[in-house]
Each structure stands twice: as C-alpha cells, then as structure tokens.
PDB file of N, CA and C in Angstrom:
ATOM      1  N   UNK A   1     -54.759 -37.073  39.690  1.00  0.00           N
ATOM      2  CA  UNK A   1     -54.035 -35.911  39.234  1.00  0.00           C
ATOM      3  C   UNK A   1     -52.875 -36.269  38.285  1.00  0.00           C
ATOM      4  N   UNK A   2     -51.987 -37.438  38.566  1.00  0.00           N
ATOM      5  CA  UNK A   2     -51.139 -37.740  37.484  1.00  0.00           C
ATOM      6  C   UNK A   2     -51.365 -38.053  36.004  1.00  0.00           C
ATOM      7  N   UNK A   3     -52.530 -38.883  35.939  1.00  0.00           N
ATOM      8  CA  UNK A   3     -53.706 -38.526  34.675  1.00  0.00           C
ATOM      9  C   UNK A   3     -53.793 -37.815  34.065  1.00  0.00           C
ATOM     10  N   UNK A   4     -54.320 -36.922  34.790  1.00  0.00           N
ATOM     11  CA  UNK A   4     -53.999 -35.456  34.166  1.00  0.00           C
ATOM     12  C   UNK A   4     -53.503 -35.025  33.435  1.00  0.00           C
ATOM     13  N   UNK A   5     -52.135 -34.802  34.574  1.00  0.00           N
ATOM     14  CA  UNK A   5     -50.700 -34.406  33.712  1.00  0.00           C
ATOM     15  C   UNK A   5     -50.478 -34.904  32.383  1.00  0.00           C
ATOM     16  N   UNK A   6     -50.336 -35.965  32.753  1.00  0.00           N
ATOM     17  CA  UNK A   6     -49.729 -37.397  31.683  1.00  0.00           C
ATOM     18  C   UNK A   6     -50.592 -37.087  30.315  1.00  0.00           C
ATOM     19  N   UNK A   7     -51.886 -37.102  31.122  1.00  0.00           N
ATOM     20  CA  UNK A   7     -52.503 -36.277  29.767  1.00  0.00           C
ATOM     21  C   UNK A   7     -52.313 -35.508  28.466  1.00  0.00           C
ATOM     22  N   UNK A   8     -52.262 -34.457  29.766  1.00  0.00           N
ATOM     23  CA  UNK A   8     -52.023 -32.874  28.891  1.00  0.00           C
ATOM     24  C   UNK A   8     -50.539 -33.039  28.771  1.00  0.00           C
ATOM     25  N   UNK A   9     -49.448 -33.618  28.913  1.00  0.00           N
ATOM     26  CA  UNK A   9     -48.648 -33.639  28.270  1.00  0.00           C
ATOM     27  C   UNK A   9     -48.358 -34.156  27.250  1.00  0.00           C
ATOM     28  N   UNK A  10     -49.234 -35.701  26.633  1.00  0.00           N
ATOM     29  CA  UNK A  10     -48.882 -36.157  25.549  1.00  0.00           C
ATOM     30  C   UNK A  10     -49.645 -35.749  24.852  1.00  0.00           C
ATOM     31  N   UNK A  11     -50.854 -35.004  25.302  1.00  0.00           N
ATOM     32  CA  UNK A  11     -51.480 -33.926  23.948  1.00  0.00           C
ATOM     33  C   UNK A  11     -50.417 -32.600  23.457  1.00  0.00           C
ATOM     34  N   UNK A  12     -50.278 -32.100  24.517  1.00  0.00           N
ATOM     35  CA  UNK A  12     -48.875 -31.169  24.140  1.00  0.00           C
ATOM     36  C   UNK A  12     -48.078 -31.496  23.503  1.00  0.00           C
ATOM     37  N   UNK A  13     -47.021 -32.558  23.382  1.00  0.00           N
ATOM     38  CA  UNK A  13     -46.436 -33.483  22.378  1.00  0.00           C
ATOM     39  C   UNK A  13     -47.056 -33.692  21.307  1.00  0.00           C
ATOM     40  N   UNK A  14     -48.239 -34.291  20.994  1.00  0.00           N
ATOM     41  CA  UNK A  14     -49.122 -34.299  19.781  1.00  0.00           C
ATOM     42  C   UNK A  14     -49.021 -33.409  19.084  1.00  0.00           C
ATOM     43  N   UNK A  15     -49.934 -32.297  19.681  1.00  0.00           N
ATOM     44  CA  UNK A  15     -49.522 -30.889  18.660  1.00  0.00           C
ATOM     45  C   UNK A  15     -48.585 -30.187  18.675  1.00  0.00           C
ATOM     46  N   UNK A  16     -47.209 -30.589  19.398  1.00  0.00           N
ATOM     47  CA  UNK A  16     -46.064 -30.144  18.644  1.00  0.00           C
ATOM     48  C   UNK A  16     -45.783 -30.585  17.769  1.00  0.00           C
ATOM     49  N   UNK A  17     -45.844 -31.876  17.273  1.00  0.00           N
ATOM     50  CA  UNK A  17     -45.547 -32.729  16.292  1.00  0.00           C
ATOM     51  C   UNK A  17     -46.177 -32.473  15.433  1.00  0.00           C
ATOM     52  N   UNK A  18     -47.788 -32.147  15.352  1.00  0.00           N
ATOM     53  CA  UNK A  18     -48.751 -31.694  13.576  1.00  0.00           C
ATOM     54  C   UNK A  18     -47.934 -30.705  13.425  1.00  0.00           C
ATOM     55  N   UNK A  19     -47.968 -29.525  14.658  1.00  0.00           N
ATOM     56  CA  UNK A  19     -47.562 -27.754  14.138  1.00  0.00           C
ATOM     57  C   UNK A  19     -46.053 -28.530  13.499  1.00  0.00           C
ATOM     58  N   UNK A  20     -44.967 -29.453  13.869  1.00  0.00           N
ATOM     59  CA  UNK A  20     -43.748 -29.194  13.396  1.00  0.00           C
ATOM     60  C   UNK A  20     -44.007 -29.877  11.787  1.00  0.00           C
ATOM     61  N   UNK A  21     -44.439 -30.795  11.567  1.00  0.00           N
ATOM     62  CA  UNK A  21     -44.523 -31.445  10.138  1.00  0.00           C
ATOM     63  C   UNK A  21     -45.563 -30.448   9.564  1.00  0.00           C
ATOM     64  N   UNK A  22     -46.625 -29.959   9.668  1.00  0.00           N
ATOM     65  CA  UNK A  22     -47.147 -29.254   8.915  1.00  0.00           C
ATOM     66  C   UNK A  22     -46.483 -27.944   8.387  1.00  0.00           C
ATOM     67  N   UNK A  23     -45.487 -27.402   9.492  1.00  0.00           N
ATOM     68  CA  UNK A  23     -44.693 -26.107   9.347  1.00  0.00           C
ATOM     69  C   UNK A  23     -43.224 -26.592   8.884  1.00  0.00           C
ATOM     70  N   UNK A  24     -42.839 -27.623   8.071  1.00  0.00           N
ATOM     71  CA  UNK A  24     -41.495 -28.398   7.753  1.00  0.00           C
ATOM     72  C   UNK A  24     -41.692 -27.960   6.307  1.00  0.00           C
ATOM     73  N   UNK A  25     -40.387 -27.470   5.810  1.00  0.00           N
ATOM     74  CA  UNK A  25     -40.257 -27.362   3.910  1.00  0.00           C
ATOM     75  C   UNK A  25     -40.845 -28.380   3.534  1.00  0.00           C
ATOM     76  N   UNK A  26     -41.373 -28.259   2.153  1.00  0.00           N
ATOM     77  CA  UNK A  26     -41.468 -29.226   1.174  1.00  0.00           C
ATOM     78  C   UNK A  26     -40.607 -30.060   1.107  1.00  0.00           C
ATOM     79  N   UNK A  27     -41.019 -31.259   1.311  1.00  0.00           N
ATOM     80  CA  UNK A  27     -39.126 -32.606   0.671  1.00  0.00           C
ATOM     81  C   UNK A  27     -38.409 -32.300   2.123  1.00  0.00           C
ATOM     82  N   UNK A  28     -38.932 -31.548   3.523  1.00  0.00           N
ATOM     83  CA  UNK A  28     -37.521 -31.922   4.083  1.00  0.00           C
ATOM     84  C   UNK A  28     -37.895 -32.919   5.085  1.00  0.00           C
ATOM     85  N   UNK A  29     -39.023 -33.667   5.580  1.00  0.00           N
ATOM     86  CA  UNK A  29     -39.411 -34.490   6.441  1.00  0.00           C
ATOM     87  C   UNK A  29     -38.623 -36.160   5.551  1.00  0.00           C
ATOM     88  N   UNK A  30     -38.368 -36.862   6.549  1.00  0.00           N
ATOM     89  CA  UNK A  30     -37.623 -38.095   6.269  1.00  0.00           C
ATOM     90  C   UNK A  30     -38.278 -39.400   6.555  1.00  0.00           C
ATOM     91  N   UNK A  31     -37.972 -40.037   6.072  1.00  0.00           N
ATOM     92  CA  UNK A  31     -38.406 -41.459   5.667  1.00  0.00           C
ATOM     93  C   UNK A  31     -40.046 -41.718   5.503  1.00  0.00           C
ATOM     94  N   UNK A  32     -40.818 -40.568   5.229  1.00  0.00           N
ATOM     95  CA  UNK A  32     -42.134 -40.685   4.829  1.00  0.00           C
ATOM     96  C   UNK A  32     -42.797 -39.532   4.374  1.00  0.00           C
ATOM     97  N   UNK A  33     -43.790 -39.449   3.479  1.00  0.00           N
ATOM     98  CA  UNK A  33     -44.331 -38.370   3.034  1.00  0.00           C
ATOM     99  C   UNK A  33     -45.030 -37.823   3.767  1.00  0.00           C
ATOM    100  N   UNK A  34     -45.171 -36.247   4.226  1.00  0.00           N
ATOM    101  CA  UNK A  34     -46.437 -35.302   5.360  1.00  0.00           C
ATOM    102  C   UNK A  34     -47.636 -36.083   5.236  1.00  0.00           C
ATOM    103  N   UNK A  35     -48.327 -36.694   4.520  1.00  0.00           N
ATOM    104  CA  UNK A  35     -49.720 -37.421   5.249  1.00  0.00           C
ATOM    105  C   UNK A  35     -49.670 -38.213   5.826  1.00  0.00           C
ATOM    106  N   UNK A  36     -48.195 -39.030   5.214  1.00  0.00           N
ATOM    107  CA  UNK A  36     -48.405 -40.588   6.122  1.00  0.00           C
ATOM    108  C   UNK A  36     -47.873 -40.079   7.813  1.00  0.00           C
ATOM    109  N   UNK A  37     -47.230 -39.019   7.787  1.00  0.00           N
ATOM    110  CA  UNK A  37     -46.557 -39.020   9.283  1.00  0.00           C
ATOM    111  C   UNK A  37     -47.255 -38.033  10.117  1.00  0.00           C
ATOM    112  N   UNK A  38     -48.614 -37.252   9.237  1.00  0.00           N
ATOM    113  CA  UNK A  38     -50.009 -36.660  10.167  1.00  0.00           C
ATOM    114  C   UNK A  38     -50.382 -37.753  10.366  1.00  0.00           C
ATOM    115  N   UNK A  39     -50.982 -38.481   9.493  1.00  0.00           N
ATOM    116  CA  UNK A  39     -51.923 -40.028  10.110  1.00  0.00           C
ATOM    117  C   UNK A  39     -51.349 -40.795  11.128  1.00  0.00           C
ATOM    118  N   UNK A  40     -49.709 -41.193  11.259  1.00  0.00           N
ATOM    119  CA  UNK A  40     -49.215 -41.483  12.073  1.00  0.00           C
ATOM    120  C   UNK A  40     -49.612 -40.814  13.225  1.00  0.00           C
ATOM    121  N   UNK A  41     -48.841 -39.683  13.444  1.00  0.00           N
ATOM    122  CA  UNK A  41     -49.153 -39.046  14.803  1.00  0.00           C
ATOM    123  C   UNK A  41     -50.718 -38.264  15.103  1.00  0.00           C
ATOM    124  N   UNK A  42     -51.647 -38.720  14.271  1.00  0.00           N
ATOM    125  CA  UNK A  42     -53.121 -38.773  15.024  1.00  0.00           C
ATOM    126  C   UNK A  42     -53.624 -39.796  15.479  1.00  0.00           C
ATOM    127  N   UNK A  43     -53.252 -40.882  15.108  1.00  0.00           N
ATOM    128  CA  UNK A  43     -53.833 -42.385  14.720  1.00  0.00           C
ATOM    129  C   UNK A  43     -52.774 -42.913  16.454  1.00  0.00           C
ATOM    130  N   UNK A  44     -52.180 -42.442  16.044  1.00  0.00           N
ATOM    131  CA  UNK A  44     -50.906 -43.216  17.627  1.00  0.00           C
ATOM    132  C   UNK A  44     -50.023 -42.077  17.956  1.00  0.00           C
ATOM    133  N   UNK A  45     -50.672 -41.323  19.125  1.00  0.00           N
ATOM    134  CA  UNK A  45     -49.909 -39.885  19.677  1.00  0.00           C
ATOM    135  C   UNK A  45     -48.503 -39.730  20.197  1.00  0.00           C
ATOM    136  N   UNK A  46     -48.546 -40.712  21.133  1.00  0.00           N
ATOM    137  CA  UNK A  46     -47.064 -41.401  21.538  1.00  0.00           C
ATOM    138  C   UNK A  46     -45.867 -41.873  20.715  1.00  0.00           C
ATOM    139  N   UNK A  47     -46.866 -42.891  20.687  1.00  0.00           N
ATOM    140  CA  UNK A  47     -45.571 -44.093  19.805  1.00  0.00           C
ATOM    141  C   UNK A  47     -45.452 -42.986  18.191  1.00  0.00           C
ATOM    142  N   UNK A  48     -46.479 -42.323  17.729  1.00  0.00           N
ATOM    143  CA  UNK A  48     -45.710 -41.999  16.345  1.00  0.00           C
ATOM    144  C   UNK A  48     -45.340 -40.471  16.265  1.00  0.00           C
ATOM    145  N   UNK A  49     -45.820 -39.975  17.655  1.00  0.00           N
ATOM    146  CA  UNK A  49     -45.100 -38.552  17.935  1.00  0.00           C
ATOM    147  C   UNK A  49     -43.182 -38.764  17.925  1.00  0.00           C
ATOM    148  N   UNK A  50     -43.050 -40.157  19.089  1.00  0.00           N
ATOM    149  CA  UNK A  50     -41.674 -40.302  19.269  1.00  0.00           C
ATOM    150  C   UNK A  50     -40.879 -40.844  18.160  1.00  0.00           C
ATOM    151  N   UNK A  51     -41.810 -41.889  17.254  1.00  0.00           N
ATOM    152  CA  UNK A  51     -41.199 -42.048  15.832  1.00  0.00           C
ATOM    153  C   UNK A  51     -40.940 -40.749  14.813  1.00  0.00           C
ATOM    154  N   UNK A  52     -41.657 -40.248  15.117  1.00  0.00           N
ATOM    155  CA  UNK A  52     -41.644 -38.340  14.194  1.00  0.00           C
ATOM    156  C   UNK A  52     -40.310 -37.748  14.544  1.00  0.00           C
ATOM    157  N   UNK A  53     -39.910 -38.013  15.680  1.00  0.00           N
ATOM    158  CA  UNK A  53     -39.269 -36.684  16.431  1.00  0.00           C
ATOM    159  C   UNK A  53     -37.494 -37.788  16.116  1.00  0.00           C
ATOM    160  N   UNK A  54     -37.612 -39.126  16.252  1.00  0.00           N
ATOM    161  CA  UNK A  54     -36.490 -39.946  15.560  1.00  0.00           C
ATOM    162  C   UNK A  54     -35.601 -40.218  13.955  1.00  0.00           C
ATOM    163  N   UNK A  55     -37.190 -40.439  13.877  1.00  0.00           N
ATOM    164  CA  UNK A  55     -37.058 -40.567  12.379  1.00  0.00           C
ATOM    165  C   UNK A  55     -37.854 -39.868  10.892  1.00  0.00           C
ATOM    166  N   UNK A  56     -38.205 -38.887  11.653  1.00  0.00           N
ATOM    167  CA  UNK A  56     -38.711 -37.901  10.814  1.00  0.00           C
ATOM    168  C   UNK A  56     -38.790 -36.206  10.487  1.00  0.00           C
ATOM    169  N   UNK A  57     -38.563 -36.151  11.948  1.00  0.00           N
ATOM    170  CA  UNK A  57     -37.727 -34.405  11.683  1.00  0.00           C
ATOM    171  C   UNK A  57     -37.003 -34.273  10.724  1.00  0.00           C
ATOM    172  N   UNK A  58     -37.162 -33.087   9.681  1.00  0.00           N
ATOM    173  CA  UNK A  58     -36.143 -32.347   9.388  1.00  0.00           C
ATOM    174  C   UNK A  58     -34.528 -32.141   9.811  1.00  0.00           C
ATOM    175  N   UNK A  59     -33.715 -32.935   9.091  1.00  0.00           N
ATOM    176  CA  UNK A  59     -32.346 -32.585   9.887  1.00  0.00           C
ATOM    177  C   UNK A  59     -31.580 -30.952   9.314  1.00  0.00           C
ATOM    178  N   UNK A  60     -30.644 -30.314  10.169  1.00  0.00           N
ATOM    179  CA  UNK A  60     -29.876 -29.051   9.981  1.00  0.00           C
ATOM    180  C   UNK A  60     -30.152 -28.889   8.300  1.00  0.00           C
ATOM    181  N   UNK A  61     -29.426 -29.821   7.802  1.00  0.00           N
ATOM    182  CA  UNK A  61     -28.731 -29.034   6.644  1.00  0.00           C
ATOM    183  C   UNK A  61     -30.176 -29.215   5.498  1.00  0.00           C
ATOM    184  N   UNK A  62     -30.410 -28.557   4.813  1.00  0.00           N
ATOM    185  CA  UNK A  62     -31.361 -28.307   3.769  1.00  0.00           C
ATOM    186  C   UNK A  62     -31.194 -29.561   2.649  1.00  0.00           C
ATOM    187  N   UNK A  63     -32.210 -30.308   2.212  1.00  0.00           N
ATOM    188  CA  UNK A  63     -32.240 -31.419   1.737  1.00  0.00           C
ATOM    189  C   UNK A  63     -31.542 -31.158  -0.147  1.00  0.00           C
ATOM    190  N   UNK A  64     -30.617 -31.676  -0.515  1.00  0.00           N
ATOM    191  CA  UNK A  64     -30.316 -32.048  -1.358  1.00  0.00           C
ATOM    192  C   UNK A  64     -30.491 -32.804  -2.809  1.00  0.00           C
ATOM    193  N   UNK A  65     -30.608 -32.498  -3.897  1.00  0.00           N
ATOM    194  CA  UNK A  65     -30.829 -32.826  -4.551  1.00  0.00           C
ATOM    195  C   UNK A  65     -29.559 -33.738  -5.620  1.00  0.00           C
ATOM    196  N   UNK A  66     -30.116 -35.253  -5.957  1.00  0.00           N
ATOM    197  CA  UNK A  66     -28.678 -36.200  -6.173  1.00  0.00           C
ATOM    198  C   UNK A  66     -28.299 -35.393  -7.912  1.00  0.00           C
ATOM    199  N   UNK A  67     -27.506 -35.220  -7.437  1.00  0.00           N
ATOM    200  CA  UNK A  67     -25.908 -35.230  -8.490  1.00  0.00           C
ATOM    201  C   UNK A  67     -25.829 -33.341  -8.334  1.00  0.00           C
ATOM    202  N   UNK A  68     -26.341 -32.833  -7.566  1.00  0.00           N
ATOM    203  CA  UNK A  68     -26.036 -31.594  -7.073  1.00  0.00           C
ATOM    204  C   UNK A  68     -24.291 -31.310  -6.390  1.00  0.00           C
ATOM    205  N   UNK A  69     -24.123 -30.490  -7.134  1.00  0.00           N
ATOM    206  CA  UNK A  69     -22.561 -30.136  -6.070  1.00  0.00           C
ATOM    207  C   UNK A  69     -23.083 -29.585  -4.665  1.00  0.00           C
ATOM    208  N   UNK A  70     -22.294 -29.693  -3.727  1.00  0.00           N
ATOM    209  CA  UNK A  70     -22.387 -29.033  -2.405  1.00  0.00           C
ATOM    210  C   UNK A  70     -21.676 -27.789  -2.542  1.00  0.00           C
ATOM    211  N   UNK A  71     -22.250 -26.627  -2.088  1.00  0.00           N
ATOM    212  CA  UNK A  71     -21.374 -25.357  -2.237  1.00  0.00           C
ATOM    213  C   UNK A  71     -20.560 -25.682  -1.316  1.00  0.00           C
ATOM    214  N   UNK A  72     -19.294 -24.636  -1.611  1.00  0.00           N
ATOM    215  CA  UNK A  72     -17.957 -24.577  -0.816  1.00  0.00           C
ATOM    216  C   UNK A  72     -18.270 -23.813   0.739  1.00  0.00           C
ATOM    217  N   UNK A  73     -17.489 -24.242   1.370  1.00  0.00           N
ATOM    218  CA  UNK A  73     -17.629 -23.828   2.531  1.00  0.00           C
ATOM    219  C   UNK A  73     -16.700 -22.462   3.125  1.00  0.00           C
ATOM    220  N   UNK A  74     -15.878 -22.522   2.313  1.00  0.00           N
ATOM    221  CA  UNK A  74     -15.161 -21.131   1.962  1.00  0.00           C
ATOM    222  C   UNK A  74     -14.212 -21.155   0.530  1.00  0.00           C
ATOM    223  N   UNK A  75     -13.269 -19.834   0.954  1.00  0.00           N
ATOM    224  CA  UNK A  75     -12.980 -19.113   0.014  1.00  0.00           C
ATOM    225  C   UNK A  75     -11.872 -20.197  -0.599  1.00  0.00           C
ATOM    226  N   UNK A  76     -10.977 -20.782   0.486  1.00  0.00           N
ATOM    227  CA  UNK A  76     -10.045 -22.073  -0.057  1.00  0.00           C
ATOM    228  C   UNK A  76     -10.824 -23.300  -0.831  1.00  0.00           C
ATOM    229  N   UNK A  77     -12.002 -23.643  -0.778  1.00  0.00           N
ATOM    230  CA  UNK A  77     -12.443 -24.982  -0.646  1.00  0.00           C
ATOM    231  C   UNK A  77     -13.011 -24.587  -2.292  1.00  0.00           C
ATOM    232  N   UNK A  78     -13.209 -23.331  -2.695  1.00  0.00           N
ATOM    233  CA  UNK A  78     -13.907 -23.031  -3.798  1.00  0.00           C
ATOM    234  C   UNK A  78     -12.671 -23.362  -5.421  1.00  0.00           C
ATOM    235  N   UNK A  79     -12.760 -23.568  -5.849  1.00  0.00           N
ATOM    236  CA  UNK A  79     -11.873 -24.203  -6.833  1.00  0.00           C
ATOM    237  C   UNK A  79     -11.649 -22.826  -8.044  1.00  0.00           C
ATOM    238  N   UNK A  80     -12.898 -22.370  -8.512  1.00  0.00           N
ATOM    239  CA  UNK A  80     -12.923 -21.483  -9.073  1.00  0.00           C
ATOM    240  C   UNK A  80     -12.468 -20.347  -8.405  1.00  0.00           C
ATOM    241  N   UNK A  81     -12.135 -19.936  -7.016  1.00  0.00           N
ATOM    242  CA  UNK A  81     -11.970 -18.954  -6.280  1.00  0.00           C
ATOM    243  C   UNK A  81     -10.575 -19.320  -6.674  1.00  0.00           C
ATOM    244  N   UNK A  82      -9.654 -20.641  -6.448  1.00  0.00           N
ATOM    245  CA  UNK A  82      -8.442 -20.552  -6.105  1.00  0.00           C
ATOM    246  C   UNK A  82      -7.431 -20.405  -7.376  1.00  0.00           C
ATOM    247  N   UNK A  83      -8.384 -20.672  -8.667  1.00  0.00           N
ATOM    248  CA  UNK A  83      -7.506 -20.754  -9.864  1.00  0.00           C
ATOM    249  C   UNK A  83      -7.746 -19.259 -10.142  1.00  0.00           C
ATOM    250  N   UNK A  84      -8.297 -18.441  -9.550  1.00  0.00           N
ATOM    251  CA  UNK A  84      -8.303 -16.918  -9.700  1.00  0.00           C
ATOM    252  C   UNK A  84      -7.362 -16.049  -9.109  1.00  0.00           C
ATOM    253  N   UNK A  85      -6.399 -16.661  -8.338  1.00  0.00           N
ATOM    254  CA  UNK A  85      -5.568 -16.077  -7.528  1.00  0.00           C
ATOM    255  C   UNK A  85      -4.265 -15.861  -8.210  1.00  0.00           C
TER     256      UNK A  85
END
C-alpha cells in the first residue's frame, strides 16, 4: 500500500510540474528553455520535478528586459511626477 501512495504521489508531482511549465509566460521559466525542462521532468519525475520547482519556476516579479527602466513604485519614487510639483 505505501507503493501506492508513493506512487500516485510522484505522478501527481509530475503533472503539476508539465501543467506549471507548459502554463508559465513566454521567457519566464529560468535557467532553461520549456523543452529542455518538459524532457527533464518526463525523462526523471523526481529528481527533475524537484529541480523545476528550485530552479526553474517562474519567480513573482515579471521577467525583465536588460537596459529597461523599472517602473516607480510610487508617486515619490517617480522623478517625472516630482519635478511636476
């Protein structure tokens, strides 16, 4: 019976991991491109489900593009807001 379980839980894990990288923005999965980190987590359910979920989720903030400004976080932080005052 622990078999089982153990089972159906690291299949459960599995396909959380396709549904989450397949359902992830464009550009926001990390340190590898969406095929290499499906093949990963079909090829090795465990070990590259738990590598997925470390080092490959999507983090909070929306991925960035280099030499992009970061918008302001408010009304002080905005530069153009404050020379308007």
């Amino acid at each position: 019976m622990p078999r089982v379980v153990l089972t159906v839980l690291i299949l459960a894990f599995t396909v959380w991991c396709l549904v989450s990288i397949v359902q992830a923005p464009e550009g926001a999965l990390r340190n590898l491109p969406r095929w290499a980190w499906l093949l990963l987590v079909l090829f090795f359910p465990l070990v590259g489900g738990i590598a997925y979920v470390i080092a490959g989720r999507p983090t909070d903030q929306p991925p960035r593009s280099y030499g992009a400004r970061p918008a302001p976080r408010g009304p002080d932080d905005d530069e153009e807001f404050l020379r308007g005052l």
